[in-house]
Protein backbone atom coordinates (compact mmCIF):
# COMPACT_ATOMS: atom_id res chain seq x y z
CA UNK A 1 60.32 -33.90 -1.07
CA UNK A 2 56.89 -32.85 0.74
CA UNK A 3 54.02 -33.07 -1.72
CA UNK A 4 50.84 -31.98 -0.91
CA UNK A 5 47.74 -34.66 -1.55
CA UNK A 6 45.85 -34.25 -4.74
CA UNK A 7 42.46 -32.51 -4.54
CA UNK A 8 40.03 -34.48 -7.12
CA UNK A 9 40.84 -37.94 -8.04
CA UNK A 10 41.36 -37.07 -11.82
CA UNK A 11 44.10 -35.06 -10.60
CA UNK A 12 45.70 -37.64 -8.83
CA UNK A 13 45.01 -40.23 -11.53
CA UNK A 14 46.82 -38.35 -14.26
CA UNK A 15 49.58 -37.62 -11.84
CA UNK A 16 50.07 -41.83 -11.37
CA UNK A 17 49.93 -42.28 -14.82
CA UNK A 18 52.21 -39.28 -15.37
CA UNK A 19 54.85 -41.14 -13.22
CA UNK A 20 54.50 -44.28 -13.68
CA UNK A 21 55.43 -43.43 -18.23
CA UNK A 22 58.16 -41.03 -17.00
CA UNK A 23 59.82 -44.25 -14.81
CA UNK A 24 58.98 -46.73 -17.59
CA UNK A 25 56.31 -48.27 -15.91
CA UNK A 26 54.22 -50.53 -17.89
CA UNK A 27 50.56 -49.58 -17.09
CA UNK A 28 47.27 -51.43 -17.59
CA UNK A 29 44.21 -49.94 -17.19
CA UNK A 30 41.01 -51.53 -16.12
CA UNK A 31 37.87 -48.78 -16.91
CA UNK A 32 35.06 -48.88 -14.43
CA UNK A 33 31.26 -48.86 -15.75
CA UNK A 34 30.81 -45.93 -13.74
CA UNK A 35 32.06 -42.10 -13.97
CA UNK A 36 33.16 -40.17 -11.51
CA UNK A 37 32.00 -37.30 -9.22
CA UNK A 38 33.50 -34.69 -11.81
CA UNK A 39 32.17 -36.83 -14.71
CA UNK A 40 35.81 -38.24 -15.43
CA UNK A 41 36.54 -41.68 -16.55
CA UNK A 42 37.09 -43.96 -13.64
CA UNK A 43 39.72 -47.30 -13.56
CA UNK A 44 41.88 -49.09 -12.09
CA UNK A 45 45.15 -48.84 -13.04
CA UNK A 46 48.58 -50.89 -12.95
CA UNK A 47 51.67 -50.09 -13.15
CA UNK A 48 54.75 -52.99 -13.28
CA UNK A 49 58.17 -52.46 -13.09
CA UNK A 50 61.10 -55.04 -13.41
CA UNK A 51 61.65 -58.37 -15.08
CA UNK A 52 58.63 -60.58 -15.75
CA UNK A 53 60.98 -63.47 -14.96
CA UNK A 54 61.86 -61.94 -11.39
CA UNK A 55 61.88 -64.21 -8.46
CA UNK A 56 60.46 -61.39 -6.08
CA UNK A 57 57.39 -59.51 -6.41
CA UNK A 58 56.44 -56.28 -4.12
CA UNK A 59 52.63 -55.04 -4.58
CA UNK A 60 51.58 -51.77 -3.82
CA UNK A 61 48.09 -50.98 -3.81
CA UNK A 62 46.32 -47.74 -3.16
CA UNK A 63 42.86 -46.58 -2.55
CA UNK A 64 40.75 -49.94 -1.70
CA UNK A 65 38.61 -47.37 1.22
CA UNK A 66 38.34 -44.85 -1.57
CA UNK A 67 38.76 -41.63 0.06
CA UNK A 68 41.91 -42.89 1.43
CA UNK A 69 43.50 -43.22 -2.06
CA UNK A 70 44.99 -39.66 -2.28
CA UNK A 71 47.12 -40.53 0.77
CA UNK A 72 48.20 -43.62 -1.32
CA UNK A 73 48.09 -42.30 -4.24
CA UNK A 74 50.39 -39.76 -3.61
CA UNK A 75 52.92 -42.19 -1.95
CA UNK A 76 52.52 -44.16 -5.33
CA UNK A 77 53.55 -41.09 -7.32
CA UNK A 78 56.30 -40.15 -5.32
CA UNK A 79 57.92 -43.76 -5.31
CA UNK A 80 57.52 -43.80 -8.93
CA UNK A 81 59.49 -40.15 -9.04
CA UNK A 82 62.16 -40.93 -6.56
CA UNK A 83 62.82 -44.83 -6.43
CA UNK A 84 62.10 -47.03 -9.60
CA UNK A 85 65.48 -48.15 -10.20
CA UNK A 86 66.62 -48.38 -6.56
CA UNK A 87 65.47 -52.43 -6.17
CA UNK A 88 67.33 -55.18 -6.82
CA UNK A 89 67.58 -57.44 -10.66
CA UNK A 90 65.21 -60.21 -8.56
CA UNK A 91 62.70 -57.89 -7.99
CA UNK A 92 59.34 -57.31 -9.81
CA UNK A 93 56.86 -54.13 -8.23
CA UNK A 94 53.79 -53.66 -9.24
CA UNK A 95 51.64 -50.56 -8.23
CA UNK A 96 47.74 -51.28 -8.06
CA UNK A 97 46.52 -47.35 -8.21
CA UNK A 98 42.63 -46.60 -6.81
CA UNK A 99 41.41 -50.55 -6.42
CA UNK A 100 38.21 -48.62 -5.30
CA UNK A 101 38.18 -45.81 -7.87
CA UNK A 102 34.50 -44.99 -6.89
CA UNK A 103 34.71 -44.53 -3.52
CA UNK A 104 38.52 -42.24 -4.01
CA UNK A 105 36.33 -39.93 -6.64
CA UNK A 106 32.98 -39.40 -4.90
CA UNK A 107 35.39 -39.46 -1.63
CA UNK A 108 33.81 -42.05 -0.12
CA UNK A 109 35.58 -45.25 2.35
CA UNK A 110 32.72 -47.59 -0.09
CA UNK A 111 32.24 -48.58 -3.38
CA UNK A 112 29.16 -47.65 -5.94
CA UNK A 113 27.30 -50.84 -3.94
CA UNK A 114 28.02 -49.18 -0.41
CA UNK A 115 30.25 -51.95 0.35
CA UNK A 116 33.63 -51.61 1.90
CA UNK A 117 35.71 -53.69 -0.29
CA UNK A 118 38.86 -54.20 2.57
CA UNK A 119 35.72 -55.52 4.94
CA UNK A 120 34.24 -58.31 2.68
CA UNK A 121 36.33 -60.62 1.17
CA UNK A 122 33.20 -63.05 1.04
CA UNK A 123 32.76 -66.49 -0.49
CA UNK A 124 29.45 -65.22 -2.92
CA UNK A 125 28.19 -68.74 -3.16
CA UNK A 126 26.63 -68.61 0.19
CA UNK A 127 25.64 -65.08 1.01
CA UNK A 128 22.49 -64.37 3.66
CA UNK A 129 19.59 -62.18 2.08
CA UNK A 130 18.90 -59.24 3.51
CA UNK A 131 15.49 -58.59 2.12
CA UNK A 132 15.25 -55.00 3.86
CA UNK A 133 18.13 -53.84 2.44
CA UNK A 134 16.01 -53.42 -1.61
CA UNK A 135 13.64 -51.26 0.64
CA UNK A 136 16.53 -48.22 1.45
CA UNK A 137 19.30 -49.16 -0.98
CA UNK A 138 18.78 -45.93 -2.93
CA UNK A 139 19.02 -43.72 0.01
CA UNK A 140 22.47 -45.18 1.25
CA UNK A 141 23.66 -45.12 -2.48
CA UNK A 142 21.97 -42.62 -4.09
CA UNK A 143 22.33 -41.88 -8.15
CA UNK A 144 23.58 -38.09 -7.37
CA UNK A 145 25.33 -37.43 -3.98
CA UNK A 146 24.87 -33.58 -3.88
CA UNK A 147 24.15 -31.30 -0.49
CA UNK A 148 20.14 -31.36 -2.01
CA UNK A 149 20.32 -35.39 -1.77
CA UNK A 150 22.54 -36.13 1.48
CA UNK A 151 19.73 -33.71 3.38
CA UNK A 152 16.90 -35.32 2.14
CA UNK A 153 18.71 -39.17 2.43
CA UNK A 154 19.21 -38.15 5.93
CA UNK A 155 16.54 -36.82 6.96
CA UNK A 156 14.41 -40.17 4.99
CA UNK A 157 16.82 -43.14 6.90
CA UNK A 158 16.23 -41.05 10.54
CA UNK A 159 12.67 -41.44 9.58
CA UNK A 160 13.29 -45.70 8.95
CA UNK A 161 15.80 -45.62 12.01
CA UNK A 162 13.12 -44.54 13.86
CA UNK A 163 10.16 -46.92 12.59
């Protein structure tokens, strides 16, 4: 069945979470602190099928560059409507939906920190300072991302590009 990708993220949320009570999914949800382009609330959510005691586990996770999660999201839903019970009594799946729920609402590869999550897996107890960074943080992750802000956050980190 051809679906076509969800258009907001709360859309495509509710969809997930749609499928994954209709297959008998056990979901946990994990709220994020912040809200989403449309206001919504924003999480992570999980969704487990099969035996707790199964010797094989399959993960499935969706969304870590943001923007891509409707693309996985929608693969997510529609294994969830079509395959569920297909696996085999050893085998446990779990569906990790929007692991960067930020960057899939405001439709965005990075989180609300303008990091890439898939691109730094870092060990935090030895990170290098980059003492610029404080200087233009709120024009690469501004507190509203309308047309009004992107034009004048572009037109201020040409201005620092060019210093």
């Amino acid at each position: 069945m051809t679906r076509l990708l969800d258009q907001t993220y709360a859309v495509a949320r509710r969809r997930f979470l749609d499928a994954a009570s209709t297959a008998g999914a056990e979901v946990t949800s994990f709220p994020h602190p912040v809200s989403g382009r449309g206001g919504e609330e924003l999480a992570i959510d999980v969704a487990v099928l099969g035996s707790a005691d199964a010797t094989d586990v399959l993960l499935f996770v969706s969304g870590t560059h943001g923007v891509e999660g409707y693309a996985g999201s929608a693969l997510q839903s529609w294994w969830l409507d079509e395959c569920p019970g297909h696996g085999p009594e050893s085998l446990r799946v779990v569906l990790l939906h929007a692991f960067n729920p930020v960057g899939f609402s405001w439709v965005r590869r990075v989180n609300e920190d303008n990091v890439d999550v898939n691109r730094n897996f870092v060990d935090w107890a030895d990170v290098p300072r980059n003492t610029g960074y404080g200087d233009i943080a709120d024009l690469l992750v501004p507190a509203i991302w309308d047309d009004e802000t992107q034009q004048m956050t572009t037109a201020a980190l040409m201005e620092v590009a060019g210093e």
